[in-house]
C-alpha atoms as a PDB file:
ATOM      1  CA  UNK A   1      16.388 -79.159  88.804  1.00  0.00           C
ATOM      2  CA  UNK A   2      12.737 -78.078  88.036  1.00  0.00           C
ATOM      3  CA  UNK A   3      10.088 -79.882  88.976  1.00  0.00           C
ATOM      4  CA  UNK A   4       8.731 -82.249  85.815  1.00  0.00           C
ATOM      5  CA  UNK A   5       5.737 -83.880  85.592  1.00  0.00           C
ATOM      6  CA  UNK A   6       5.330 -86.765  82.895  1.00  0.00           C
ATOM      7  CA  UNK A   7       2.005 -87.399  81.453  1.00  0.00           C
ATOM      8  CA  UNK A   8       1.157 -91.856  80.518  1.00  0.00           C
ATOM      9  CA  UNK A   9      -1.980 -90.898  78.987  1.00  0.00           C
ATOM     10  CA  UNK A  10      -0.271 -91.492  75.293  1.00  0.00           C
ATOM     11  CA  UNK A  11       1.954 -93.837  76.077  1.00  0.00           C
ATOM     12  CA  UNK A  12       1.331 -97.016  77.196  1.00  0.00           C
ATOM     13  CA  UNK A  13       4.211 -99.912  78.210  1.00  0.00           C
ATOM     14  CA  UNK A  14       6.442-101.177  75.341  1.00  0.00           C
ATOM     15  CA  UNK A  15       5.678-104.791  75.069  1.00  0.00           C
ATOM     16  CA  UNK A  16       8.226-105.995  72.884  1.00  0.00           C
ATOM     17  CA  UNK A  17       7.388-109.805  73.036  1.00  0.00           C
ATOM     18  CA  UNK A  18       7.283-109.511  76.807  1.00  0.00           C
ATOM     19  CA  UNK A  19       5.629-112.561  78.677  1.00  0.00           C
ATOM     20  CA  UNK A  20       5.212-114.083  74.729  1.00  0.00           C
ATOM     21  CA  UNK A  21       8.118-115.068  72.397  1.00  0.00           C
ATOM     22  CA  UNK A  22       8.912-115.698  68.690  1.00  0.00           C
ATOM     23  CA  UNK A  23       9.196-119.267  67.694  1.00  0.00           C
ATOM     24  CA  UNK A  24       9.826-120.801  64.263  1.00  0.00           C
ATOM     25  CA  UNK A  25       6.963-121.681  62.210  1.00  0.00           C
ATOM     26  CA  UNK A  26       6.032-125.866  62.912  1.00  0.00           C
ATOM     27  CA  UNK A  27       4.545-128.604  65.202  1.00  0.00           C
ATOM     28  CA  UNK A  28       5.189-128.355  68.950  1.00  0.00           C
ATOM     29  CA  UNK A  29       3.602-129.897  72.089  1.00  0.00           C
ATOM     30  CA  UNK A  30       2.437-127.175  73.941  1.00  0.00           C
ATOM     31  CA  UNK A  31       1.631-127.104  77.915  1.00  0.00           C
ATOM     32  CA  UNK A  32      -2.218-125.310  78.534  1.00  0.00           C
ATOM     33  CA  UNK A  33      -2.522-122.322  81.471  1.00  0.00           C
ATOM     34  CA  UNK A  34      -5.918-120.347  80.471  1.00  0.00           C
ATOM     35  CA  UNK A  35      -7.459-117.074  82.602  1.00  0.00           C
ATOM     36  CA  UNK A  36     -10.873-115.350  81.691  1.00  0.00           C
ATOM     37  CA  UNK A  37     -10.858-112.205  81.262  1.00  0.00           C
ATOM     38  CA  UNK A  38     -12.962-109.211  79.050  1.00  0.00           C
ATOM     39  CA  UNK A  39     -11.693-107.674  75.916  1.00  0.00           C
ATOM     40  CA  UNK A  40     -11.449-104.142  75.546  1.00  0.00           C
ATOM     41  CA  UNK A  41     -13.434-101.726  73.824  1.00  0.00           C
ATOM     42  CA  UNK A  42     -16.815 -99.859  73.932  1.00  0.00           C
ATOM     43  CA  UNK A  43     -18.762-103.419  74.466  1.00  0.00           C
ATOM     44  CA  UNK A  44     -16.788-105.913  76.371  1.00  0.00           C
ATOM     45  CA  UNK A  45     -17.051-109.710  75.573  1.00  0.00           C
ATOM     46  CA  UNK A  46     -15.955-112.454  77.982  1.00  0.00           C
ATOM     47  CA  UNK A  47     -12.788-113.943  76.563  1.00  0.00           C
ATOM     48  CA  UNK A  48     -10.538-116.875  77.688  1.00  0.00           C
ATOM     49  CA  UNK A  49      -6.621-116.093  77.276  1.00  0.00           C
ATOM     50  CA  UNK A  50      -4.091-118.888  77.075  1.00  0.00           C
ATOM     51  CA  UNK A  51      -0.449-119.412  77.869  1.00  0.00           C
ATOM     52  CA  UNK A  52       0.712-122.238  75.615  1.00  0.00           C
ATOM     53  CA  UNK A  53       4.415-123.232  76.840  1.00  0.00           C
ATOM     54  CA  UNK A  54       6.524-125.700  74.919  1.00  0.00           C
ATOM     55  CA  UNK A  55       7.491-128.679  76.748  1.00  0.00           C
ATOM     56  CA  UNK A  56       9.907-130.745  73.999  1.00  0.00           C
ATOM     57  CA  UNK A  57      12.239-129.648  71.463  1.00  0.00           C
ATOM     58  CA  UNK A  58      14.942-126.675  71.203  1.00  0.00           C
ATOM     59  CA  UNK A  59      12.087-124.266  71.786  1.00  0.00           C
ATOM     60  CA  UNK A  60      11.367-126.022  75.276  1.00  0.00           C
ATOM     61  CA  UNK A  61      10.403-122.982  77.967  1.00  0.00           C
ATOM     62  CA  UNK A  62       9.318-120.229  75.722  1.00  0.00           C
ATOM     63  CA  UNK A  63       6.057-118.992  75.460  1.00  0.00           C
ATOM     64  CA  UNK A  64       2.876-118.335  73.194  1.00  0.00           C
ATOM     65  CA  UNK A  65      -0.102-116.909  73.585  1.00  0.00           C
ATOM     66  CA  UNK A  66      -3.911-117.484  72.193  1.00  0.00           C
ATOM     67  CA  UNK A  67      -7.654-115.757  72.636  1.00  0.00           C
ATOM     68  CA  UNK A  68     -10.484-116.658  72.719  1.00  0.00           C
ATOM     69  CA  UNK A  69     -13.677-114.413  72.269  1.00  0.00           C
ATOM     70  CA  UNK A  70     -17.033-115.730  73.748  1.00  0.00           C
ATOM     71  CA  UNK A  71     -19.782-114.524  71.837  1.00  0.00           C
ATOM     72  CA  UNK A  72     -22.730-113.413  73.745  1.00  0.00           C
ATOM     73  CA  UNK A  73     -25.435-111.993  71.134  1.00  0.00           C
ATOM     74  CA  UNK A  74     -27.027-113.747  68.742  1.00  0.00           C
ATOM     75  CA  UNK A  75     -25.176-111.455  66.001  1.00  0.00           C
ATOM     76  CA  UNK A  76     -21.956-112.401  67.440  1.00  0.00           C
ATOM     77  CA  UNK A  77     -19.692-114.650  65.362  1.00  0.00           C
ATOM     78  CA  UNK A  78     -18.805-117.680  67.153  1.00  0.00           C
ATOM     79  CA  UNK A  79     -15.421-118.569  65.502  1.00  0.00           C
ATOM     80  CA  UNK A  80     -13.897-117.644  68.909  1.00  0.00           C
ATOM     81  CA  UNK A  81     -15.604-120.275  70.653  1.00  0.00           C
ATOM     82  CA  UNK A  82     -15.341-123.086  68.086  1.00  0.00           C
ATOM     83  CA  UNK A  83     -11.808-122.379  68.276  1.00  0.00           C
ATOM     84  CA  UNK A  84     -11.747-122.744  72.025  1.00  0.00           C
ATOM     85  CA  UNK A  85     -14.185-125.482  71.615  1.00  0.00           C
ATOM     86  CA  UNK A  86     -11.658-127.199  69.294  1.00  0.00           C
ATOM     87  CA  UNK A  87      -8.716-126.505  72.143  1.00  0.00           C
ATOM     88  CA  UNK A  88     -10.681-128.675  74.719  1.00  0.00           C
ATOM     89  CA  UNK A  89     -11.567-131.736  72.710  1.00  0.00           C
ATOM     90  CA  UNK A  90      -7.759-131.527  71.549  1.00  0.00           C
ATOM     91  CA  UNK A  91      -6.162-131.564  74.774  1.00  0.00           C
ATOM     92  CA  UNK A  92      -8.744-134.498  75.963  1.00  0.00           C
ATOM     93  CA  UNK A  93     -12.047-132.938  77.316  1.00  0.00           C
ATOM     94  CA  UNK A  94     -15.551-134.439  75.816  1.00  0.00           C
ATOM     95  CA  UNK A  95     -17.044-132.516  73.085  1.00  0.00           C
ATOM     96  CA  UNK A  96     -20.048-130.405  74.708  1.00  0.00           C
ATOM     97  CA  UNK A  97     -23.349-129.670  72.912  1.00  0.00           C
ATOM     98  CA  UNK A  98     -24.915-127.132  75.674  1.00  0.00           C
ATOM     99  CA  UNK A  99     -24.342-124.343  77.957  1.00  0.00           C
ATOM    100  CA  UNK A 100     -21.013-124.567  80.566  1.00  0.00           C
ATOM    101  CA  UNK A 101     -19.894-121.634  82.772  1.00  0.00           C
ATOM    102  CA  UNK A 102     -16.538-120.675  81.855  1.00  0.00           C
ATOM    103  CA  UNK A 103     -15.352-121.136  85.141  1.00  0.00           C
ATOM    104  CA  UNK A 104     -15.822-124.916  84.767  1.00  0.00           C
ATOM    105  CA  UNK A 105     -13.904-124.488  81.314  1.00  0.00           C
ATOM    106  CA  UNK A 106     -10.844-122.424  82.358  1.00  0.00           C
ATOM    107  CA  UNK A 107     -10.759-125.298  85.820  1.00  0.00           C
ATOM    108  CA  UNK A 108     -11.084-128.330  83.063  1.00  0.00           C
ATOM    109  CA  UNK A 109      -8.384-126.710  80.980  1.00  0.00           C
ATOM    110  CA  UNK A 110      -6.030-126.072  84.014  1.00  0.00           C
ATOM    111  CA  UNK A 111      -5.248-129.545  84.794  1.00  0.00           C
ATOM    112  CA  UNK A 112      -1.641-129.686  83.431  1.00  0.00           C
ATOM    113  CA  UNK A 113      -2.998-130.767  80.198  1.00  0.00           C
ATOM    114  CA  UNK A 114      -0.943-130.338  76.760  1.00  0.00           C
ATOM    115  CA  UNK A 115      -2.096-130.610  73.350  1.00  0.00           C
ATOM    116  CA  UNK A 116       0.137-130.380  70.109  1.00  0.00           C
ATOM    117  CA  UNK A 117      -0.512-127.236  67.782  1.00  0.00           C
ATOM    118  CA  UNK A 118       0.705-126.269  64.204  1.00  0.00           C
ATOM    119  CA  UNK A 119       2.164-122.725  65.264  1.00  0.00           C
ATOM    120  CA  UNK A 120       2.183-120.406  61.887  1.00  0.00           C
ATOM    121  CA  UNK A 121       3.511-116.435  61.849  1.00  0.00           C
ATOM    122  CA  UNK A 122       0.998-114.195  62.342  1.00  0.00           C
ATOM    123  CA  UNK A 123       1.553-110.100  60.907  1.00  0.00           C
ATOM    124  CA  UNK A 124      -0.329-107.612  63.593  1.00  0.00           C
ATOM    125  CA  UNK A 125      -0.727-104.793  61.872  1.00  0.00           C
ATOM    126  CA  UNK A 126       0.009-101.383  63.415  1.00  0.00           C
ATOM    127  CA  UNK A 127      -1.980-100.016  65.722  1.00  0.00           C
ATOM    128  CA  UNK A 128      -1.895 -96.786  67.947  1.00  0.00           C
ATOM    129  CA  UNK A 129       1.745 -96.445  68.920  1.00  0.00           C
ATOM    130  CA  UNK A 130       2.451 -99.893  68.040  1.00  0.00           C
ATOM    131  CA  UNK A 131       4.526-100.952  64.901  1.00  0.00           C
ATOM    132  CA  UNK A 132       3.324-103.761  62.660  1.00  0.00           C
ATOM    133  CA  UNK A 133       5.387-107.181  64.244  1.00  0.00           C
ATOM    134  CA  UNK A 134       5.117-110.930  63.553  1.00  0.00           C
ATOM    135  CA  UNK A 135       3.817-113.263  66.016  1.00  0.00           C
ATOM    136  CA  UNK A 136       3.557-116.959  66.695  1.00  0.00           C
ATOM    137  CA  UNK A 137      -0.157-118.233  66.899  1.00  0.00           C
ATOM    138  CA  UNK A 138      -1.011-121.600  67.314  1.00  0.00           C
ATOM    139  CA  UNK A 139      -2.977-122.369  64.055  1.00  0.00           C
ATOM    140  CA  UNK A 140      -4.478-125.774  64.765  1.00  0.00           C
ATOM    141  CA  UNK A 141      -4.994-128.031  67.592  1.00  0.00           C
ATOM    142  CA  UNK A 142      -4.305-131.733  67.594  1.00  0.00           C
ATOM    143  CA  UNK A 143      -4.748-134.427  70.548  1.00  0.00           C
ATOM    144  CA  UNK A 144      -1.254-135.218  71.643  1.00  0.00           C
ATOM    145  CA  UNK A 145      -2.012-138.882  71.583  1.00  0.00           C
ATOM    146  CA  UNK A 146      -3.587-139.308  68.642  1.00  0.00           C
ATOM    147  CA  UNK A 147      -1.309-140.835  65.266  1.00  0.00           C
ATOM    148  CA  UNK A 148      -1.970-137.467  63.513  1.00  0.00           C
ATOM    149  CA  UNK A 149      -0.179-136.305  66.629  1.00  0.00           C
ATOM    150  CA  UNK A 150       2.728-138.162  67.145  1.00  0.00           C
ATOM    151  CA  UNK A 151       3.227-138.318  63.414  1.00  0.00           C
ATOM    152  CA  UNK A 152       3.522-134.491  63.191  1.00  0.00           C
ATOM    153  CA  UNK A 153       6.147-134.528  66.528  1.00  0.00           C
ATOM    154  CA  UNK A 154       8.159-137.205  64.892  1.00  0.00           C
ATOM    155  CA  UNK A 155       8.165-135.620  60.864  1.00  0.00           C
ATOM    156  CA  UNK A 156      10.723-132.698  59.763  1.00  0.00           C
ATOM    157  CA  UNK A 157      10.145-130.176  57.216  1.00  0.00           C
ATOM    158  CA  UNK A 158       9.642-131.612  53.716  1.00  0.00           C
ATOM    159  CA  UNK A 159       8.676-135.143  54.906  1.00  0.00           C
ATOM    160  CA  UNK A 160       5.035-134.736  53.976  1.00  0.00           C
ATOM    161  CA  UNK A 161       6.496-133.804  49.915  1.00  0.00           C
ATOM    162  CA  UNK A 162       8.627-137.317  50.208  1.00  0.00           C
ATOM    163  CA  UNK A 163       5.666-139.213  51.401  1.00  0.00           C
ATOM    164  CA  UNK A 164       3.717-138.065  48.600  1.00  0.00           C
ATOM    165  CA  UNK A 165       6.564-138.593  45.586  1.00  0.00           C
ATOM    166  CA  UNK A 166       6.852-142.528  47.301  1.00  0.00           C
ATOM    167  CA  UNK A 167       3.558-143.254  47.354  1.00  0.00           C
ATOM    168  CA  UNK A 168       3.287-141.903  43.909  1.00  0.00           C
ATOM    169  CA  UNK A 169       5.940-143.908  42.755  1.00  0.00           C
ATOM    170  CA  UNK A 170       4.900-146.952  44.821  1.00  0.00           C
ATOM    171  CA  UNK A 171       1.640-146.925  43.173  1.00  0.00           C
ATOM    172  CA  UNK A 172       3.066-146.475  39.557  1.00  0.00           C
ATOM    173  CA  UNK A 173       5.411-149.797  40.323  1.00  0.00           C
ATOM    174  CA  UNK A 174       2.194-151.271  41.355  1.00  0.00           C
ATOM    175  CA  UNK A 175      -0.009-150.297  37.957  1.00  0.00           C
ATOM    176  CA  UNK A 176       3.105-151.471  35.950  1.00  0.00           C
ATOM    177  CA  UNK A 177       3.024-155.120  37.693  1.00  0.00           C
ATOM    178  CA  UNK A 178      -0.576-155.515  37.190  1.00  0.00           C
ATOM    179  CA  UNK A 179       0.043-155.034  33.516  1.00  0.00           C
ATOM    180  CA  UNK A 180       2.752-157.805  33.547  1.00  0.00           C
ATOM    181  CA  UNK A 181       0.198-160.130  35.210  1.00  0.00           C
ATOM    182  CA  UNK A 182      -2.575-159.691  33.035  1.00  0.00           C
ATOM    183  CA  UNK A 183      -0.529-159.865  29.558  1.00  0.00           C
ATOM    184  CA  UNK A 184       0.642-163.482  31.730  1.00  0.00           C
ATOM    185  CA  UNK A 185      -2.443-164.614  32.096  1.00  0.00           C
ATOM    186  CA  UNK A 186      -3.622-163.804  28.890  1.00  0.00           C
ATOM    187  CA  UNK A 187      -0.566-166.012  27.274  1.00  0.00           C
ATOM    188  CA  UNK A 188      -1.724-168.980  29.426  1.00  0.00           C
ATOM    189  CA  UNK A 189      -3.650-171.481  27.447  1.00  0.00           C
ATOM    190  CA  UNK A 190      -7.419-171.728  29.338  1.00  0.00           C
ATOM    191  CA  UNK A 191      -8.087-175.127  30.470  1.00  0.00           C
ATOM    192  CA  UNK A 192     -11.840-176.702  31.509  1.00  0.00           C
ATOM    193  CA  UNK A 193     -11.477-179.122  34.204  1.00  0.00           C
ATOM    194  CA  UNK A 194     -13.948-181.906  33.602  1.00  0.00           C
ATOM    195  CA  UNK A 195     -15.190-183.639  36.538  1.00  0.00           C
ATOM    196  CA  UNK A 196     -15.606-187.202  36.434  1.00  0.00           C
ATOM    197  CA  UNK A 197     -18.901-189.073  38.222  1.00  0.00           C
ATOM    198  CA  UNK A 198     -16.548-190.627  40.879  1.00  0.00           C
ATOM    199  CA  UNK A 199     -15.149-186.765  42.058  1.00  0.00           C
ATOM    200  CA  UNK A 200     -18.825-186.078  41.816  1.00  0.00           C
ATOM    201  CA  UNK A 201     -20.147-188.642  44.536  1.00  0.00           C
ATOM    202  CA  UNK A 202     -17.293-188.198  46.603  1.00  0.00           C
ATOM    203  CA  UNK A 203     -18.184-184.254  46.555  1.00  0.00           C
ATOM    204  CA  UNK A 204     -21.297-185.380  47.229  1.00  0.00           C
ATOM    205  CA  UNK A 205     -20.461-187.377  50.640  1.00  0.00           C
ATOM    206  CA  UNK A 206     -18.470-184.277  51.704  1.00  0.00           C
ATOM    207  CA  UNK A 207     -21.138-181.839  52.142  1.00  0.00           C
ATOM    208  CA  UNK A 208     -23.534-184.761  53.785  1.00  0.00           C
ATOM    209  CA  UNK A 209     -20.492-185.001  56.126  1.00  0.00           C
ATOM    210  CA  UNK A 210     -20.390-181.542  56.730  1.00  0.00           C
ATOM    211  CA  UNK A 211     -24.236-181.152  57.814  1.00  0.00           C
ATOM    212  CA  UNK A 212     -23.679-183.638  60.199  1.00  0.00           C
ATOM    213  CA  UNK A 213     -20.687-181.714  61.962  1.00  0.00           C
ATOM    214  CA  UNK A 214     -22.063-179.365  64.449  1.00  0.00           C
ATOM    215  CA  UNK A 215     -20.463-175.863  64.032  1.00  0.00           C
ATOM    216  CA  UNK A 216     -17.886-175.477  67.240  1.00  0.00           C
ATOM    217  CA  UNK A 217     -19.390-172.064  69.112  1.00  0.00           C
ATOM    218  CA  UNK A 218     -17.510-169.534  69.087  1.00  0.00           C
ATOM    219  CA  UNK A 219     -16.445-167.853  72.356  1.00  0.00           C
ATOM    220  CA  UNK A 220     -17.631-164.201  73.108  1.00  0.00           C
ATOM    221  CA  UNK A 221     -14.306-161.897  73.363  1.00  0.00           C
ATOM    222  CA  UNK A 222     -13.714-159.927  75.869  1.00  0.00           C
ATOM    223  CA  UNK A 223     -15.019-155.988  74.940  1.00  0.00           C
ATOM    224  CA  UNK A 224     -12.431-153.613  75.863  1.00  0.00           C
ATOM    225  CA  UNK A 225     -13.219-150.972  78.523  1.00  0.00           C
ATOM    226  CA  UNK A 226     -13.918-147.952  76.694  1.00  0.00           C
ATOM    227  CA  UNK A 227     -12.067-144.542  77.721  1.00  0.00           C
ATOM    228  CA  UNK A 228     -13.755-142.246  79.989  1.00  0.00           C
ATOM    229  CA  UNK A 229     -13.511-139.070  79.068  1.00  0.00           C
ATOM    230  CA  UNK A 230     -13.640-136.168  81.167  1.00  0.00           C
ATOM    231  CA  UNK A 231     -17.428-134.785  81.681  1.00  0.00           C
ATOM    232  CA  UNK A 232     -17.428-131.145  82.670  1.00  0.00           C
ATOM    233  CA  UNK A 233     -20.516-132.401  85.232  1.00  0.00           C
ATOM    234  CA  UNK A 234     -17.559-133.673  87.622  1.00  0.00           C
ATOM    235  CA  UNK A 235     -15.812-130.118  87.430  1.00  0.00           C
ATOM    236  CA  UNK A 236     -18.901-128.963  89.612  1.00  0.00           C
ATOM    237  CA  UNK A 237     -18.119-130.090  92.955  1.00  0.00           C
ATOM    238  CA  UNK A 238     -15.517-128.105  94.881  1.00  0.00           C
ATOM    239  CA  UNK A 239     -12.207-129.414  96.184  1.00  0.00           C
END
């Protein structure tokens, strides 16, 4: 057999869906694993790349991904960082309002947190060899804990349309009763209560009585501790 030599330079490693899959469209509580890394081009920009893994539900185990691009001129648009920015405060890190290496952010981020995110389709479009294909992207990013959170876990496609159409009808039951009350009271003949001089003395005595009572004071509740959250100053220190 002659001797053949096989040239890479056009054509780069099918990656099907490889370390990411194809989920259906929906809510899903998602497990965080984040790397930085550059992006490719003439002028690479830092960039943090996440590994969002299901943890609940029939798509439990598989896999998607998300980027984020850090801007680093002025020019720059910084959608890519409000995006990651968004990511953190979801999945329970303070909101920041200065500078933080990104080393501290991809270390905050890899604590085993999870944060719940509305994962849409996404259409790449075809590039190089590549084929147009549809992805999963997380769209949005909600705190797992929060009731806009569990809410979204615990609806199913549709429930949101229900919820409207009751509370629609709820409030046109309500309207319709207020009607009824008011044509009631309207039928009711309107009496003037006439006080007579003894009602008016004994009235009278009450409120002396009731400037002599001292008020009772009232007891101080106790304020609840408030929630510490995490404060990218204790990332610093080494373990």
């Amino acid at each position: 057999m002659a001797k053949v030599t096989v040239d890479f330079s056009k054509a780069p490693p099918v990656q099907k869906s490889s370390k990411f899959d194809k989920i259906p469209e929906g809510p899903y509580l998602l497990g965080i694993s984040v790397e930085a890394g550059e992006t490719k081009g003439d002028v690479p920009h830092p960039m943090i790349s996440a590994t969002l893994t299901v943890k609940k539900g029939p798509q439990k185990g598989r896999r998607i991904s998300d980027s984020f691009w850090i801007p680093v001129k002025r020019k720059d648009s910084p959608f890519g960082l409000q995006r990651l920015h968004g990511l953190m405060v979801a999945s329970g890190i303070k909101e920041q309002s200065g500078k933080v290496d990104i080393a501290v952010i991809v270390k905050a981020l890899n604590k085993g947190r999870t944060v719940i995110a509305l994962v849409r389709d996404n259409v790449m479009p075809a590039q190089g060899d590549y084929e147009e294909r549809t992805v999963s992207r997380p769209d949005e990013y909600i705190n797992a804990s929060s009731k806009a959170g569990k809410r979204l876990l615990s609806s199913k496609p549709g429930d949101d349309d229900d919820e409207e159409e009751e509370s629609d009808e709820e409030e046109e039951d309500e309207s319709d009763e207020e009607e009824e009350d008011d044509e009631e009271e309207e039928d009711k003949p309107k009496k003037k209560a006439k006080k007579s001089s003894d009602d008016e003395d004994e009235d009278e005595d009450e409120e002396d009585d009731e400037e002599e009572e001292e008020p009772t004071p009232k007891k101080k509740g106790k304020k609840a501790k408030a929630k510490k959250d995490d404060d990218f100053d204790d990332e610093d220190d080494d373990d």
